[in-house]
C-alpha atoms as a PDB file:
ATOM      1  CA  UNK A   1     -18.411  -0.577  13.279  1.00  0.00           C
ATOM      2  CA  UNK A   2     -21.608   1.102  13.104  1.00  0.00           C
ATOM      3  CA  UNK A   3     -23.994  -0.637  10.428  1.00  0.00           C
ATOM      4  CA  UNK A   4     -24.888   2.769   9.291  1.00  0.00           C
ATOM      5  CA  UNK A   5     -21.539   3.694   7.768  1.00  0.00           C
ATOM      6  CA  UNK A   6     -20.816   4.327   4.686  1.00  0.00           C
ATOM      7  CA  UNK A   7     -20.482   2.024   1.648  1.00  0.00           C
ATOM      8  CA  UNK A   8     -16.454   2.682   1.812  1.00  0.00           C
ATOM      9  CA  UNK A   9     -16.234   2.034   5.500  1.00  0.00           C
ATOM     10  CA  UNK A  10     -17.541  -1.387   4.863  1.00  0.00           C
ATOM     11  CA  UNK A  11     -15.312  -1.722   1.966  1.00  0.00           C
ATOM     12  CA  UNK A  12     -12.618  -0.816   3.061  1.00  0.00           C
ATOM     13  CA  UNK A  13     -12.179   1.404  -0.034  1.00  0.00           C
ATOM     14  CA  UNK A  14     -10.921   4.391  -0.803  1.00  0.00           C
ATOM     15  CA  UNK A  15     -13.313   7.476  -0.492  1.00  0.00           C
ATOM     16  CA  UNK A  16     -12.413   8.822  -3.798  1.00  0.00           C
ATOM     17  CA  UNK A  17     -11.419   5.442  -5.698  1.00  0.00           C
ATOM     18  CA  UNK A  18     -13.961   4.470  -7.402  1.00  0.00           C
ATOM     19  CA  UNK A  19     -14.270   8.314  -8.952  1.00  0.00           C
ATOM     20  CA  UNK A  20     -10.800   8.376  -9.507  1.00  0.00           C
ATOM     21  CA  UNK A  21     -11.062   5.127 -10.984  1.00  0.00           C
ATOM     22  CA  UNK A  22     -13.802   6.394 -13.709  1.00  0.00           C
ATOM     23  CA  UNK A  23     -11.775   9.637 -13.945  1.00  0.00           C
ATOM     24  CA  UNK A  24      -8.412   7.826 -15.284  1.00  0.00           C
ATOM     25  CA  UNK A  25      -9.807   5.113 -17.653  1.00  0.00           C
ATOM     26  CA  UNK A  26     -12.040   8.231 -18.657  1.00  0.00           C
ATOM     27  CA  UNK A  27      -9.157  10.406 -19.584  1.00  0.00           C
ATOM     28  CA  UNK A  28      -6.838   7.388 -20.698  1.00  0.00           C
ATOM     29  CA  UNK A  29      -9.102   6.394 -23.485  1.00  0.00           C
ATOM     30  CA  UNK A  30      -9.425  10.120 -24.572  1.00  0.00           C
ATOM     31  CA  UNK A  31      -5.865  10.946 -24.401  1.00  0.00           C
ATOM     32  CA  UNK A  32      -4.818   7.567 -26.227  1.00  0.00           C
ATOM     33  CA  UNK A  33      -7.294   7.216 -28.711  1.00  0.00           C
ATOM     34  CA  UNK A  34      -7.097  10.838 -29.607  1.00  0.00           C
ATOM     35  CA  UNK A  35      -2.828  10.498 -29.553  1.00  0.00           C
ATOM     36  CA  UNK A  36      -2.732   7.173 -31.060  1.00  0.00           C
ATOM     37  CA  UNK A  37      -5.200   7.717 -34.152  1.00  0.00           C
ATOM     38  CA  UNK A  38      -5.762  11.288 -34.717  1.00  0.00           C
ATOM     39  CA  UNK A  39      -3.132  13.910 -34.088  1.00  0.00           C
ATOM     40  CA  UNK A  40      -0.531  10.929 -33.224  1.00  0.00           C
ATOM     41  CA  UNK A  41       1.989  13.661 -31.438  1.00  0.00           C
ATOM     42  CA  UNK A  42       3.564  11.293 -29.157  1.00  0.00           C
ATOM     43  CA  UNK A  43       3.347   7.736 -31.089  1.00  0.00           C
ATOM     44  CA  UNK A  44       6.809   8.647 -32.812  1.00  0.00           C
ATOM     45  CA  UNK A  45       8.144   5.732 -31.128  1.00  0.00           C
ATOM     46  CA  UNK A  46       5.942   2.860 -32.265  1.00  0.00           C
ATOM     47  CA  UNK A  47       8.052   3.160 -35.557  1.00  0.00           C
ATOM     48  CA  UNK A  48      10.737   1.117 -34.063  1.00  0.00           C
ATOM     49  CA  UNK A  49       9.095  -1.598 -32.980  1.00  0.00           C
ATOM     50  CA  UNK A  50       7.029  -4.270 -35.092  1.00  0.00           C
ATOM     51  CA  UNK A  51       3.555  -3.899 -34.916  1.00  0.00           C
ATOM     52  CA  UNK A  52       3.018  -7.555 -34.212  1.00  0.00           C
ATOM     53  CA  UNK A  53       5.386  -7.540 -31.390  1.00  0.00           C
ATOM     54  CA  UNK A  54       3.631  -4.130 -29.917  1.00  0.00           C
ATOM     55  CA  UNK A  55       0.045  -6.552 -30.985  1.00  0.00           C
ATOM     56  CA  UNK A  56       1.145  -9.426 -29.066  1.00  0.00           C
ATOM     57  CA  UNK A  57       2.682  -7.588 -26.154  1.00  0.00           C
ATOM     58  CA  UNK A  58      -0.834  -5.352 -25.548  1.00  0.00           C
ATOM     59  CA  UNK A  59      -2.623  -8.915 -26.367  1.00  0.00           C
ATOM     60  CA  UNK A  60      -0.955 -10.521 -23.181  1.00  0.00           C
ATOM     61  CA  UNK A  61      -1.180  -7.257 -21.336  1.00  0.00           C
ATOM     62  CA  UNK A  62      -5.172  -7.499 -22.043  1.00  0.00           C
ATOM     63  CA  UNK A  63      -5.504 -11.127 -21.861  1.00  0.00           C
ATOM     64  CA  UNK A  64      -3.873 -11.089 -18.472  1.00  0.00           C
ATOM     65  CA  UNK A  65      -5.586  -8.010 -17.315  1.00  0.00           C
ATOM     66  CA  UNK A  66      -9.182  -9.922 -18.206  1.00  0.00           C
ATOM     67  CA  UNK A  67      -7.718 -13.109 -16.691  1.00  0.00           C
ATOM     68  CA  UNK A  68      -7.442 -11.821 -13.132  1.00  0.00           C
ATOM     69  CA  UNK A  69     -10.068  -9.980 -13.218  1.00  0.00           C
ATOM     70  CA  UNK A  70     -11.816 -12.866 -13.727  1.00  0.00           C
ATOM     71  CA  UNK A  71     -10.548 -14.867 -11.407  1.00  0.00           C
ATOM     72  CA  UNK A  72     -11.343 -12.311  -8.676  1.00  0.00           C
ATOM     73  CA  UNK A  73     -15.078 -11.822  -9.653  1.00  0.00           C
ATOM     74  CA  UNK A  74     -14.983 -15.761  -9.409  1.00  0.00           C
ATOM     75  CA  UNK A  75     -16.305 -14.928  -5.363  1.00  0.00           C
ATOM     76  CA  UNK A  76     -13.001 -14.836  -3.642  1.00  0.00           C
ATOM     77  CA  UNK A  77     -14.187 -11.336  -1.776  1.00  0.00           C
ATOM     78  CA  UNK A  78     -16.212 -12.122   1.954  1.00  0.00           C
ATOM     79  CA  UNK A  79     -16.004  -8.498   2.775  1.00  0.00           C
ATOM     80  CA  UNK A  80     -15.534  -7.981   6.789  1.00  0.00           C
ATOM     81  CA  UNK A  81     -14.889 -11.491   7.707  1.00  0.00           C
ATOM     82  CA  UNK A  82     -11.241 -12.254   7.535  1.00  0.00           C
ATOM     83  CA  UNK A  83      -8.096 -11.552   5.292  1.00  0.00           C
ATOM     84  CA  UNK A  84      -8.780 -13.376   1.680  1.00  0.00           C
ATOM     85  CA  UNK A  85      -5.599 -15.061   0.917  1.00  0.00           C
ATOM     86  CA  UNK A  86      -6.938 -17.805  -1.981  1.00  0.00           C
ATOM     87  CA  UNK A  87      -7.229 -17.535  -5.361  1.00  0.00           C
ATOM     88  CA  UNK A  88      -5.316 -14.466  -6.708  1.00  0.00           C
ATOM     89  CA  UNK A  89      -4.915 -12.897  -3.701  1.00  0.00           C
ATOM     90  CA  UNK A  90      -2.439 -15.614  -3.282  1.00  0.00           C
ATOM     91  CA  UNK A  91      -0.211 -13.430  -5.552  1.00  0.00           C
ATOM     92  CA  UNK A  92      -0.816 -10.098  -5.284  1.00  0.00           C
ATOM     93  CA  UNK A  93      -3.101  -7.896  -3.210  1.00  0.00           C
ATOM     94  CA  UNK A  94      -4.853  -6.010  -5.268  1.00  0.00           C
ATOM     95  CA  UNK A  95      -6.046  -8.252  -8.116  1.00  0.00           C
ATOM     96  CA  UNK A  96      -8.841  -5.647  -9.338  1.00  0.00           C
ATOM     97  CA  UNK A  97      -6.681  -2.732  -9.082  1.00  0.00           C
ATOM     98  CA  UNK A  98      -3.777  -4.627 -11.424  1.00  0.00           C
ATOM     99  CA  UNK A  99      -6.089  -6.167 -13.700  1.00  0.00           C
ATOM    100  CA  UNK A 100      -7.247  -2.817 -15.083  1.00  0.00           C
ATOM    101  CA  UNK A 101      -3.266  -1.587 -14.939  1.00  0.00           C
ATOM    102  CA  UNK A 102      -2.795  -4.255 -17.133  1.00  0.00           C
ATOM    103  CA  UNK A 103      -5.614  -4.335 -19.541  1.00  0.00           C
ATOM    104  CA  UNK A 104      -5.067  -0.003 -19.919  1.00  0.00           C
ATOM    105  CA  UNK A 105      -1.116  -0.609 -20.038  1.00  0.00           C
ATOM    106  CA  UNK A 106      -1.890  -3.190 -23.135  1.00  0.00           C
ATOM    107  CA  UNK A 107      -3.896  -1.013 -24.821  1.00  0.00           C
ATOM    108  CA  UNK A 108      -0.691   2.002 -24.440  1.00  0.00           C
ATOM    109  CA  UNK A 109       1.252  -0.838 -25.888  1.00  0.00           C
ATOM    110  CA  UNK A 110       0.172  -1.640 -29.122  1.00  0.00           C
ATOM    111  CA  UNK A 111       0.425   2.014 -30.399  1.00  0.00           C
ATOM    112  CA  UNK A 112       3.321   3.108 -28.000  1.00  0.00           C
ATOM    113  CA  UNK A 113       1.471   6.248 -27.168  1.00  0.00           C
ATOM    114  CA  UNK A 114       3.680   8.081 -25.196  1.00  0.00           C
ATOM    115  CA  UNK A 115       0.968  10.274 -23.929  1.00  0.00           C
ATOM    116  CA  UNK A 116      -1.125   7.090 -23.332  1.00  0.00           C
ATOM    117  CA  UNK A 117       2.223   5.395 -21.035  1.00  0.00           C
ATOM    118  CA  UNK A 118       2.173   8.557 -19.184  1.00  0.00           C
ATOM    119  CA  UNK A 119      -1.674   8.703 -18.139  1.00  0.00           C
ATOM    120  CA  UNK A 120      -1.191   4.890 -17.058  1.00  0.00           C
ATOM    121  CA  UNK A 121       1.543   5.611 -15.278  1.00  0.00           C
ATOM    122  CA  UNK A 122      -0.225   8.147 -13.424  1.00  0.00           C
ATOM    123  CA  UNK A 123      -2.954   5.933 -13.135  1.00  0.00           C
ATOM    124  CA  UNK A 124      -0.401   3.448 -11.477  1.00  0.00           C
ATOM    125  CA  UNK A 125       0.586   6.160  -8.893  1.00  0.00           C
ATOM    126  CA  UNK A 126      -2.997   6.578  -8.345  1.00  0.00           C
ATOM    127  CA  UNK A 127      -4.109   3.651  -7.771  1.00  0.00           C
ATOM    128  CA  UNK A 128      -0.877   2.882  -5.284  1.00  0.00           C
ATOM    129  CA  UNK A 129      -1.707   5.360  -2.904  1.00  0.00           C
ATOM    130  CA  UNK A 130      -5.389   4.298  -2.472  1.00  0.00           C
ATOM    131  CA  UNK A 131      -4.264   0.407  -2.250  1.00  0.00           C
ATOM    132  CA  UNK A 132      -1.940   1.819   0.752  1.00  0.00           C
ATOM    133  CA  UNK A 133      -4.882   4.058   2.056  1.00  0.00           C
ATOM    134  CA  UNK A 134      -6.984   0.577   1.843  1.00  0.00           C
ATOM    135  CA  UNK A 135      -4.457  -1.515   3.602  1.00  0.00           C
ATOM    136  CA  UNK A 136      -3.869   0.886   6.363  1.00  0.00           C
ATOM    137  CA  UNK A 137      -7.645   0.380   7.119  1.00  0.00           C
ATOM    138  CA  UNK A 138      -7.050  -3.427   6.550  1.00  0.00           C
ATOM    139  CA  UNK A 139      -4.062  -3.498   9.044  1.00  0.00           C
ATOM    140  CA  UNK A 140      -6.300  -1.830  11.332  1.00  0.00           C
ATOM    141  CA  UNK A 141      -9.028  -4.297  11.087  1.00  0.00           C
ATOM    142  CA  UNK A 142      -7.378  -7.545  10.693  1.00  0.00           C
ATOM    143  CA  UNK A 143      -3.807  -6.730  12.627  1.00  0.00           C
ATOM    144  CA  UNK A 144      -1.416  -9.557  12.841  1.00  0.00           C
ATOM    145  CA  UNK A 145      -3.415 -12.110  10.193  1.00  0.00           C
ATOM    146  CA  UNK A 146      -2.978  -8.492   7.574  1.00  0.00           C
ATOM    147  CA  UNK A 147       0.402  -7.863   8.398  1.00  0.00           C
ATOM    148  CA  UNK A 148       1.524 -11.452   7.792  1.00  0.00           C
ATOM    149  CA  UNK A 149      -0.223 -11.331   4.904  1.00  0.00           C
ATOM    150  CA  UNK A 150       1.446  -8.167   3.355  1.00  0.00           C
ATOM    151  CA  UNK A 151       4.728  -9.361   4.487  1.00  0.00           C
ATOM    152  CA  UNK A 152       4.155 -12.944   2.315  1.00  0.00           C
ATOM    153  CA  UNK A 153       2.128 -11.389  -0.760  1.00  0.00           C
ATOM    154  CA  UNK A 154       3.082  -8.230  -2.895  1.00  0.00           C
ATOM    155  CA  UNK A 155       1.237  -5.196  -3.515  1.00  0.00           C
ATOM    156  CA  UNK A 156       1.966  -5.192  -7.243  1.00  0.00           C
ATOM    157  CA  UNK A 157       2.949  -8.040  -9.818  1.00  0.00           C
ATOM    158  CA  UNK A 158       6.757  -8.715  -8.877  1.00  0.00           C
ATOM    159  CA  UNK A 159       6.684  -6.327  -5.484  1.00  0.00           C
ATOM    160  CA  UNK A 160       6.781  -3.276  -7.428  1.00  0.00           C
ATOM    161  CA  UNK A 161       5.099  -0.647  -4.976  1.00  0.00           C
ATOM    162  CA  UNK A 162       4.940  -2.658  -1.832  1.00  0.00           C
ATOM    163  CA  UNK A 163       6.661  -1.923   1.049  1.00  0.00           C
END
């Protein structure tokens, strides 16, 4: 690889993830805070549910969401010298990517935006297609050690999304 390439070659990243990235936690905030405390059009639902089970369930969703993305920033990334398979990567393979999911999906859960599920949701889409751009790339630089690796450890929390 030429040491002149760009910041995503190195990184194996998306060329329009971290963008996108901005874009949808942009646009999710908007659309939920605007749904969830001023025109409320879509939070019709959050009247049948308790507001301190919707509390707790967004306070796990955040807490969990902050959690790994702690535990990735802990310096588990070596970038270009060989598959990382310790600390969270262990679980899933995309640790960044589902700690925001999680943290954004906790916030949609304490006011059961509708509006708010449905930007997250797209986000999740989103963010599945670049992890599969990125592990294409991966598959191409690491071969056999990346495709054992995707066959033992899940794209998503419980394999959703992975192949």
């Amino acid at each position: 690889m030429n040491q002149q390439t760009s910041r995503y070659d190195v990184a194996e990243e998306h060329p329009f993830g971290d963008a996108g990235q901005v874009i949808f936690v942009i646009v999710f905030f908007v659309v939920w805070i605007v749904d969830s405390f001023v025109l409320k059009l879509t939070t019709f639902t959050a009247v049948h549910a308790p507001f301190l089970i919707r509390a707790l369930l967004g306070i796990c969703s955040v807490s969990l969401g902050f959690a790994l993305l702690r535990t990735h920033t802990a310096g588990y990334i070596k970038l270009g010298t060989s598959v990382v398979m310790n600390g969270p990567y262990r679980f899933i393979r995309h640790p960044i990517y589902a700690s925001v999911l999680l943290i954004v999906l906790g916030l949609a859960l304490t006011t059961l935006s509708i509006a708010g599920l449905t930007v997250w949701l797209l986000f999740f889409i989103f963010y599945n297609h670049i992890s599969a751009y990125e592990e294409k790339i991966l598959m191409e630089k690491f071969g056999k050690e990346y495709a054992d690796y995707v066959k033992k450890v899940p794209r998503w929390i419980l394999g959703i999304g992975s192949k």
